[in-house]
N, C-alpha and C. Protein backbone atom coordinates (compact mmCIF):
# COMPACT_ATOMS: atom_id res chain seq x y z
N UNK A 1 -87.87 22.79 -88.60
CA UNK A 1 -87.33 21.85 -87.64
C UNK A 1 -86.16 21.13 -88.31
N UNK A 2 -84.93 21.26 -87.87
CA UNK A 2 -84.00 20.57 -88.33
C UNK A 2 -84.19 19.13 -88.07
N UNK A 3 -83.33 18.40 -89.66
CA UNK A 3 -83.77 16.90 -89.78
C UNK A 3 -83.10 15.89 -87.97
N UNK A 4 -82.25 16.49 -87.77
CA UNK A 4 -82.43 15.45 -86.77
C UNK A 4 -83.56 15.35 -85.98
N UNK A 5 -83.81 16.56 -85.61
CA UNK A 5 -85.35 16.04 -84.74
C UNK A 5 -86.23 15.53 -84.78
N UNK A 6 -86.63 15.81 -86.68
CA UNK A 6 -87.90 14.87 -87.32
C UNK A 6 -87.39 13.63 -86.97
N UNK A 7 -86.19 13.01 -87.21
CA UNK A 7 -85.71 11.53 -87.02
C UNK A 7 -85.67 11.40 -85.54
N UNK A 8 -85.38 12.30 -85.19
CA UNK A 8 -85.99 11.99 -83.44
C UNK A 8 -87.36 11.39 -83.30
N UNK A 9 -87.86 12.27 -83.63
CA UNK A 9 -89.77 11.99 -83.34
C UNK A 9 -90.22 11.21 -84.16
N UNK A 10 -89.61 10.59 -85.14
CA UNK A 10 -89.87 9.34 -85.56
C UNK A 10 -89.45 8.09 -85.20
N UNK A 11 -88.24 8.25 -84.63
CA UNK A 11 -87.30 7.02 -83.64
C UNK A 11 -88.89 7.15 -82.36
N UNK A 12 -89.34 7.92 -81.70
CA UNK A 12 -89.99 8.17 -80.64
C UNK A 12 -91.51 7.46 -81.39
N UNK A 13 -91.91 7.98 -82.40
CA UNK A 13 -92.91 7.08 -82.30
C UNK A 13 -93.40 5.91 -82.87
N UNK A 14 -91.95 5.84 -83.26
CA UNK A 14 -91.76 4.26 -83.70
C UNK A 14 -92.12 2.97 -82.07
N UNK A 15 -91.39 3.82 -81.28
CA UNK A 15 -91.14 3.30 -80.14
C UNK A 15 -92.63 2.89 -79.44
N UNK A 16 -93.50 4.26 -79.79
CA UNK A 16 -94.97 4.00 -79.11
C UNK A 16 -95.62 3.06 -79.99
N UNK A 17 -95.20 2.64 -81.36
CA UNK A 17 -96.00 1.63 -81.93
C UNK A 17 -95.67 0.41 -81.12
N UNK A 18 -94.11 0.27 -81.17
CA UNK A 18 -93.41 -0.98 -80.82
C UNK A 18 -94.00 -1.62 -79.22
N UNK A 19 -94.46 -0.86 -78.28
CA UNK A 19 -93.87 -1.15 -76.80
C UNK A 19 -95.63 -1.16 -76.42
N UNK A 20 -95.83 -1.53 -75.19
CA UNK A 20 -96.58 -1.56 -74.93
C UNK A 20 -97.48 -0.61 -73.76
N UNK A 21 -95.82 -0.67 -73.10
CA UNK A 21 -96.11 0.53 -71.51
C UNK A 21 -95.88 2.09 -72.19
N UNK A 22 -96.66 2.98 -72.03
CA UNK A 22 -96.80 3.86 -72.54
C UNK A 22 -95.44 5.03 -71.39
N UNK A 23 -95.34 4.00 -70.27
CA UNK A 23 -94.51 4.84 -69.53
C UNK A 23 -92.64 5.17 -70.08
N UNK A 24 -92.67 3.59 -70.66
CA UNK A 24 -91.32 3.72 -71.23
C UNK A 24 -91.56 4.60 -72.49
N UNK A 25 -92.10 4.84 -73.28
CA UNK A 25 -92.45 5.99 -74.30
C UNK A 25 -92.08 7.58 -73.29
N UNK A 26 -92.49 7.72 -72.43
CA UNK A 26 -92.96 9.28 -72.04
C UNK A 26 -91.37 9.08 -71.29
N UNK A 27 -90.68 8.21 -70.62
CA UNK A 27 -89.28 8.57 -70.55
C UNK A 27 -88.76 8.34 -71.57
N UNK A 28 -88.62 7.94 -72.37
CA UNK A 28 -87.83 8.38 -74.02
C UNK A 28 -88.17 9.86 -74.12
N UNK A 29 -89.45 10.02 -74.11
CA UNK A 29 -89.82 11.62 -74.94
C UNK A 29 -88.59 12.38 -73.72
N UNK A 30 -89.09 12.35 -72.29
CA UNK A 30 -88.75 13.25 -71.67
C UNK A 30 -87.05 13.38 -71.60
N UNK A 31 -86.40 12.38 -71.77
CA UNK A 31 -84.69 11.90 -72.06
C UNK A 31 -84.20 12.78 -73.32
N UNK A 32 -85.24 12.77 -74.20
CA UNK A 32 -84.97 13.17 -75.19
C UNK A 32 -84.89 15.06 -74.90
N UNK A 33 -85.82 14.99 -74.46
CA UNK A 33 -86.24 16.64 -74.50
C UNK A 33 -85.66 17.24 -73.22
N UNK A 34 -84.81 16.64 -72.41
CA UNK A 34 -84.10 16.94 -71.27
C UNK A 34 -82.14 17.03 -72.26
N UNK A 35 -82.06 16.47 -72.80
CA UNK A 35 -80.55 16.54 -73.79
C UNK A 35 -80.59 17.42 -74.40
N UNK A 36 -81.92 18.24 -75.02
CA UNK A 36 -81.94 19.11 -75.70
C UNK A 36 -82.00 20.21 -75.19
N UNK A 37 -82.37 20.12 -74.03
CA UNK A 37 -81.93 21.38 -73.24
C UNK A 37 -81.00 21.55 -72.29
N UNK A 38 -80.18 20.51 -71.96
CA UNK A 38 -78.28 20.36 -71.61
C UNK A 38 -78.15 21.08 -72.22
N UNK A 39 -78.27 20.84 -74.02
CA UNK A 39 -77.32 21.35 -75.07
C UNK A 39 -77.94 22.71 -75.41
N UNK A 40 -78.75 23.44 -75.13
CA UNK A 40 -79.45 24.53 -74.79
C UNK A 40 -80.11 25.00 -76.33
N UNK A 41 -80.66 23.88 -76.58
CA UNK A 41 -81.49 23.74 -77.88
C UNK A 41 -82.74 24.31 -77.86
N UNK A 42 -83.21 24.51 -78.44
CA UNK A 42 -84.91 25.16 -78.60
C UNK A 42 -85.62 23.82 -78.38
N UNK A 43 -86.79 23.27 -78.13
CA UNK A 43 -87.53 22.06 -77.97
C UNK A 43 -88.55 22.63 -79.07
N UNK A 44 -88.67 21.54 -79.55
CA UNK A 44 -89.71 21.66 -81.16
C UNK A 44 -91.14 21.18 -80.67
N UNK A 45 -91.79 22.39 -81.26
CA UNK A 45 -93.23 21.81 -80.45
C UNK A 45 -93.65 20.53 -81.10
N UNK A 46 -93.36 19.87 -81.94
CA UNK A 46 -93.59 18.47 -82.58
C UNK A 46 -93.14 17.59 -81.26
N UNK A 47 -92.57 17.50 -80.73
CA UNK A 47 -91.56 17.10 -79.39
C UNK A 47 -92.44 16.86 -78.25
N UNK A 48 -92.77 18.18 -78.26
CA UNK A 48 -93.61 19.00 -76.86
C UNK A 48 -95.19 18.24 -76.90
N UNK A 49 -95.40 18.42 -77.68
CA UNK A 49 -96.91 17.61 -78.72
C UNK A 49 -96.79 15.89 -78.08
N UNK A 50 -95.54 15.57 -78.43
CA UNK A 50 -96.05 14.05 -78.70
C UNK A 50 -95.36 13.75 -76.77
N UNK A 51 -94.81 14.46 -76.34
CA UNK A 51 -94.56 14.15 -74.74
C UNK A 51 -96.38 14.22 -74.08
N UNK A 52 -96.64 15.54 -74.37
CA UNK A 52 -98.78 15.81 -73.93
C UNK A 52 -99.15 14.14 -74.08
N UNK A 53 -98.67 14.04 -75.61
CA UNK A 53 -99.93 12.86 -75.91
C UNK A 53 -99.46 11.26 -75.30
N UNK A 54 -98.19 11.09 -75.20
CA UNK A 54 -97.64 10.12 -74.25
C UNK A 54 -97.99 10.12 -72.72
N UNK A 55 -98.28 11.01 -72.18
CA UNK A 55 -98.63 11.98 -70.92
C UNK A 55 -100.54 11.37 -70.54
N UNK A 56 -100.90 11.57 -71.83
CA UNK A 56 -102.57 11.36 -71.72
C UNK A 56 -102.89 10.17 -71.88
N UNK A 57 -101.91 9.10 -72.22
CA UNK A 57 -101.88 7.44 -72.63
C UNK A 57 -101.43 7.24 -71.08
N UNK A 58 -100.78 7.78 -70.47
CA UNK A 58 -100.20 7.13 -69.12
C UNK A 58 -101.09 7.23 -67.84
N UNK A 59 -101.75 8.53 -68.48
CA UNK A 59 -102.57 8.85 -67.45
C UNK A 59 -103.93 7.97 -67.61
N UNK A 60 -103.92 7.87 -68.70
CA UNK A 60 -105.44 7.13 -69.26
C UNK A 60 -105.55 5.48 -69.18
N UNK A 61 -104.64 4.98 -69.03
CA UNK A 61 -104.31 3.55 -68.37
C UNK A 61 -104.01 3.33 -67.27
N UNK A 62 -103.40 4.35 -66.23
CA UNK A 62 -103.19 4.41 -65.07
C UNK A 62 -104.87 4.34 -64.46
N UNK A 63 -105.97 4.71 -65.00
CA UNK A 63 -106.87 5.18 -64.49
C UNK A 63 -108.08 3.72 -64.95
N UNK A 64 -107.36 2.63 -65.92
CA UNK A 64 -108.11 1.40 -66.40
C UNK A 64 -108.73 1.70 -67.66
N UNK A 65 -108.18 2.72 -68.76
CA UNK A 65 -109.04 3.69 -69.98
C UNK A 65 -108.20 2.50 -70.67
């Protein structure tokens, strides 16, 4: 995985420590992983991984978890 992305997905889950709504997290991930495929980049399953697990926090508070 080229270094920008690791610094991607660390800017990203810096963000899920920082914030509280798990929704503004899963539009970062998805902003993120929508530019990368403008630019017709491969999406790094490290990426793909942490969008699921932002995905299962939104869903899992949406529901009172």
């Amino acid at each position: 995985m080229p270094a920008n992305f690791e610094q991607e997905v660390e800017e990203l889950n810096g963000l899920l420590d920082q914030t509280e709504d798990p929704r503004e997290c899963y539009a970062a991930v998805c902003e993120c992983i929508q530019k990368h495929r403008e630019a017709g980049e491969a999406i790094p399953e490290d990426l793909q991984r942490l969008q699921q697990v932002v995905l299962t926090e939104c869903l899992a508070e949406s529901q009172g978890r």
